[in-house]
N, C-alpha and C. Protein backbone atom coordinates (compact mmCIF):
# COMPACT_ATOMS: atom_id res chain seq x y z
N UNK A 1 -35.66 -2.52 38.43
CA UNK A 1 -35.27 -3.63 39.27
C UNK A 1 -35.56 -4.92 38.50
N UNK A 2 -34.50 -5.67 38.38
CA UNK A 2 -35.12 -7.34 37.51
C UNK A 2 -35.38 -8.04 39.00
N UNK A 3 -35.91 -9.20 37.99
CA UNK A 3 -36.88 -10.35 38.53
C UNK A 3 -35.43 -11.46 38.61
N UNK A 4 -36.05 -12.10 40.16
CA UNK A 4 -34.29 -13.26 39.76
C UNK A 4 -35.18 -14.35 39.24
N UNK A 5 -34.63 -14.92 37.67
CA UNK A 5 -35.01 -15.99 37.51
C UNK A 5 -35.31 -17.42 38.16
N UNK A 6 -36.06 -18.13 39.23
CA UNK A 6 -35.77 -19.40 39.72
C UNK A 6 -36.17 -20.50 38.48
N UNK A 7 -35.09 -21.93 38.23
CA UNK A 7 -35.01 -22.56 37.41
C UNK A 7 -35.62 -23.58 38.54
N UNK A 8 -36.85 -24.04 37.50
CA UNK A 8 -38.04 -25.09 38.11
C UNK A 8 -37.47 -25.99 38.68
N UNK A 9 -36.06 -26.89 38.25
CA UNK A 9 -34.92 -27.80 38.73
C UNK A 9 -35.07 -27.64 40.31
N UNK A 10 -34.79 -26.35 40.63
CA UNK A 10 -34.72 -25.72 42.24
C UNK A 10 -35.63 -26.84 42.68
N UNK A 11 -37.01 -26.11 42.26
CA UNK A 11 -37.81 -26.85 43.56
C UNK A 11 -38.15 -28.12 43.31
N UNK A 12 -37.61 -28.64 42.03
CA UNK A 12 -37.91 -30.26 41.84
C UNK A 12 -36.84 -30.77 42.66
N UNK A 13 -35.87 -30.40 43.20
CA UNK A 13 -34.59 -31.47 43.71
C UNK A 13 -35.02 -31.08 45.30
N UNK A 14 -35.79 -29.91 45.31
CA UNK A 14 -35.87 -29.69 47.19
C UNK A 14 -36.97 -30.70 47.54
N UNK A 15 -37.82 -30.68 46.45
CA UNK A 15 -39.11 -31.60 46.88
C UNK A 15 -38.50 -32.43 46.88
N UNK A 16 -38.02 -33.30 46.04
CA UNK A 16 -37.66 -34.69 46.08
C UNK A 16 -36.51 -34.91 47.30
N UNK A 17 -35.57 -33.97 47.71
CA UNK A 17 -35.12 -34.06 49.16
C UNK A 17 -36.04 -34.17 49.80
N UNK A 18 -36.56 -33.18 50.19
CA UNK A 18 -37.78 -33.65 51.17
C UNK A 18 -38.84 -34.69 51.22
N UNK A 19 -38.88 -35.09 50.66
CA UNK A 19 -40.24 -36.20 50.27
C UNK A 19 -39.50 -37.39 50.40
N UNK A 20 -38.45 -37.71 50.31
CA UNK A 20 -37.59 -38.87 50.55
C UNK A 20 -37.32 -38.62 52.39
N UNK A 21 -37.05 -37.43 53.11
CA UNK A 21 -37.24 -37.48 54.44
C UNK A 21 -38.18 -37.67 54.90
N UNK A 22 -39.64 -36.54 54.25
CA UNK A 22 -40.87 -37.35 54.93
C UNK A 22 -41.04 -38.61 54.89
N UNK A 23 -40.94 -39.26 53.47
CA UNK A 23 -41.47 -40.51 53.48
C UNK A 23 -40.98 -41.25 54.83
N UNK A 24 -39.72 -41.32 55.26
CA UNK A 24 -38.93 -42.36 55.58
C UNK A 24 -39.47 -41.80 57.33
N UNK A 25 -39.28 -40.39 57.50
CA UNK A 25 -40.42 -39.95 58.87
C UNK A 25 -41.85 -40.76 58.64
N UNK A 26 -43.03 -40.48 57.79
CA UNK A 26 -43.59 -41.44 57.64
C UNK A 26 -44.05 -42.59 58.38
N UNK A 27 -43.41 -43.54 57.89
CA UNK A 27 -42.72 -44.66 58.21
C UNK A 27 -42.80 -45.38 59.74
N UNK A 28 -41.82 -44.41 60.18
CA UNK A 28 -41.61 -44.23 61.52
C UNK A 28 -42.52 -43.59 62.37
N UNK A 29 -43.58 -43.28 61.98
CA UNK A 29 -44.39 -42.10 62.87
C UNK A 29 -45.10 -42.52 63.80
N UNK A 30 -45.49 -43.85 64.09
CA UNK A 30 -45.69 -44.47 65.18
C UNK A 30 -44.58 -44.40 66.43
N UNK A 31 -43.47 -44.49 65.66
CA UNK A 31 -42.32 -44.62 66.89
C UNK A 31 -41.99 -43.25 67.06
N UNK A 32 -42.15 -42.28 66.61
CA UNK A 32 -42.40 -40.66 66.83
C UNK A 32 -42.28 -40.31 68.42
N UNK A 33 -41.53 -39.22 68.82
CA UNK A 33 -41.87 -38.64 70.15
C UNK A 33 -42.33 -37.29 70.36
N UNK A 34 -43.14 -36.93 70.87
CA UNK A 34 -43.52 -35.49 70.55
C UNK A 34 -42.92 -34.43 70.15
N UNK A 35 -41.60 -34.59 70.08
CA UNK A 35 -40.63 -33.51 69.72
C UNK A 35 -40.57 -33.88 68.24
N UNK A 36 -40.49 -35.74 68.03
CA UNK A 36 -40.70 -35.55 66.24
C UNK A 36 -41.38 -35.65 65.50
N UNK A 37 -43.08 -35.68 66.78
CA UNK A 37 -44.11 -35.57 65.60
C UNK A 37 -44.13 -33.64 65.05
N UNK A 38 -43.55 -32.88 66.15
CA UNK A 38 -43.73 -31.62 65.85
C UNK A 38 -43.00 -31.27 64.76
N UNK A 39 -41.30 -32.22 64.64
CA UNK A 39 -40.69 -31.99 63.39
C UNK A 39 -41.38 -32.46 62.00
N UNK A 40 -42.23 -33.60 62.30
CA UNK A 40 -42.90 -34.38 61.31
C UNK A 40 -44.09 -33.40 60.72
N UNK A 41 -44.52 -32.35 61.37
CA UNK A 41 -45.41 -31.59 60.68
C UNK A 41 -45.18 -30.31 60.33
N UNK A 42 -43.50 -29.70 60.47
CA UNK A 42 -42.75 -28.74 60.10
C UNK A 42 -42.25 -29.45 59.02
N UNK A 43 -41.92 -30.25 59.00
CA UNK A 43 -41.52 -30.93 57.36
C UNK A 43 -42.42 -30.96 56.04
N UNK A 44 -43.52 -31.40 56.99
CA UNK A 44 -44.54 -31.75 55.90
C UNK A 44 -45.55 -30.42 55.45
N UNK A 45 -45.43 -29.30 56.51
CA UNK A 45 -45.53 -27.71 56.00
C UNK A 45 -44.62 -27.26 54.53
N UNK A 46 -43.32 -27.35 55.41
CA UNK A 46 -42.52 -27.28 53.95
C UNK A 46 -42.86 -27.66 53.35
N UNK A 47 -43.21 -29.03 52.66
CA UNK A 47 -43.20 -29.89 51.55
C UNK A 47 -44.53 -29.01 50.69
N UNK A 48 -45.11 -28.96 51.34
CA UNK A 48 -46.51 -28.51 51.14
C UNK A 48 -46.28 -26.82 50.26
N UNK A 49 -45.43 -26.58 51.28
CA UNK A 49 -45.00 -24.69 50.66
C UNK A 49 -44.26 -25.49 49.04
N UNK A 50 -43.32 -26.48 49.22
CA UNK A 50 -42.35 -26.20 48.13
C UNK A 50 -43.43 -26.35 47.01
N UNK A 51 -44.07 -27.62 47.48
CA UNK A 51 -45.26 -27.82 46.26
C UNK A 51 -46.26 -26.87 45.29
N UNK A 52 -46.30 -25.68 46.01
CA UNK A 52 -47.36 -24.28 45.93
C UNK A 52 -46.15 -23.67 45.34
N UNK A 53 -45.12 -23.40 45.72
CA UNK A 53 -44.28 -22.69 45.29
C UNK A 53 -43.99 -22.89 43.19
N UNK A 54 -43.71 -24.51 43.50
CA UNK A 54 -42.95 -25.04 41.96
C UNK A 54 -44.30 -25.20 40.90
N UNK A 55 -45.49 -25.24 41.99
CA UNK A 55 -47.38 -24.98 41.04
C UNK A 55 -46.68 -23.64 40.17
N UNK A 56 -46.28 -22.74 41.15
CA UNK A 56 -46.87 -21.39 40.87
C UNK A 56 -45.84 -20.67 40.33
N UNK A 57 -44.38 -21.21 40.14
CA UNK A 57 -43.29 -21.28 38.92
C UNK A 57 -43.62 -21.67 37.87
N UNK A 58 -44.02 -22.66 37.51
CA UNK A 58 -44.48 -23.56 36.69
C UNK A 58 -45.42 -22.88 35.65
N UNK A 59 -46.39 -22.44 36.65
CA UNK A 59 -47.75 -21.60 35.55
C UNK A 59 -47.24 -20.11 34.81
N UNK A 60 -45.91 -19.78 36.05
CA UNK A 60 -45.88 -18.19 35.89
C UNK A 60 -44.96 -18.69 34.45
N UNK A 61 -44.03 -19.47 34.28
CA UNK A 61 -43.56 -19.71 33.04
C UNK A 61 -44.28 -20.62 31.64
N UNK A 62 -45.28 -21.37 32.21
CA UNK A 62 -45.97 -21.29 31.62
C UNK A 62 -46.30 -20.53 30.55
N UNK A 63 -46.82 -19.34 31.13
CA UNK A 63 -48.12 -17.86 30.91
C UNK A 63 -46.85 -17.31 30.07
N UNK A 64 -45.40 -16.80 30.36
CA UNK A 64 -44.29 -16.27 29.45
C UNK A 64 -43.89 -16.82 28.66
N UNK A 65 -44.01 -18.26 28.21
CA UNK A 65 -44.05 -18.60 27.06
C UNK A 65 -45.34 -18.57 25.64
N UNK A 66 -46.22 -18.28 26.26
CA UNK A 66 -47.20 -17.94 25.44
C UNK A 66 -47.80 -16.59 25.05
């Protein structure tokens, strides 16, 4: 069975999508209604996963180049 290659690009353009929505949620989070502070911390879960995710791409290619 192969391994599917993910190209680090991936999660650099999802973060930076996302991090341009949080920010701008952010922002706004005073004017928030409970329905979008709940979106505001499902976002910022993600962000958080993509971040762990592109760590842990990063090292695993890392480690195969050496």
């Amino acid at each position: 069975m192969t391994k599917m290659k993910i190209d680090f690009k991936f999660f650099g353009y999802q973060i930076l999508g996302v991090l341009i929505i949080w920010l701008g949620m952010t922002f706004f989070y005073g004017e928030l209604k409970p329905s979008g502070v709940l979106i505001y911390y499902v976002v910022t879960s993600w962000l958080l996963f993509l971040i762990v995710l592109a760590v842990k791409q990063f090292l695993r290619e890392r480690r195969e180049e050496d």
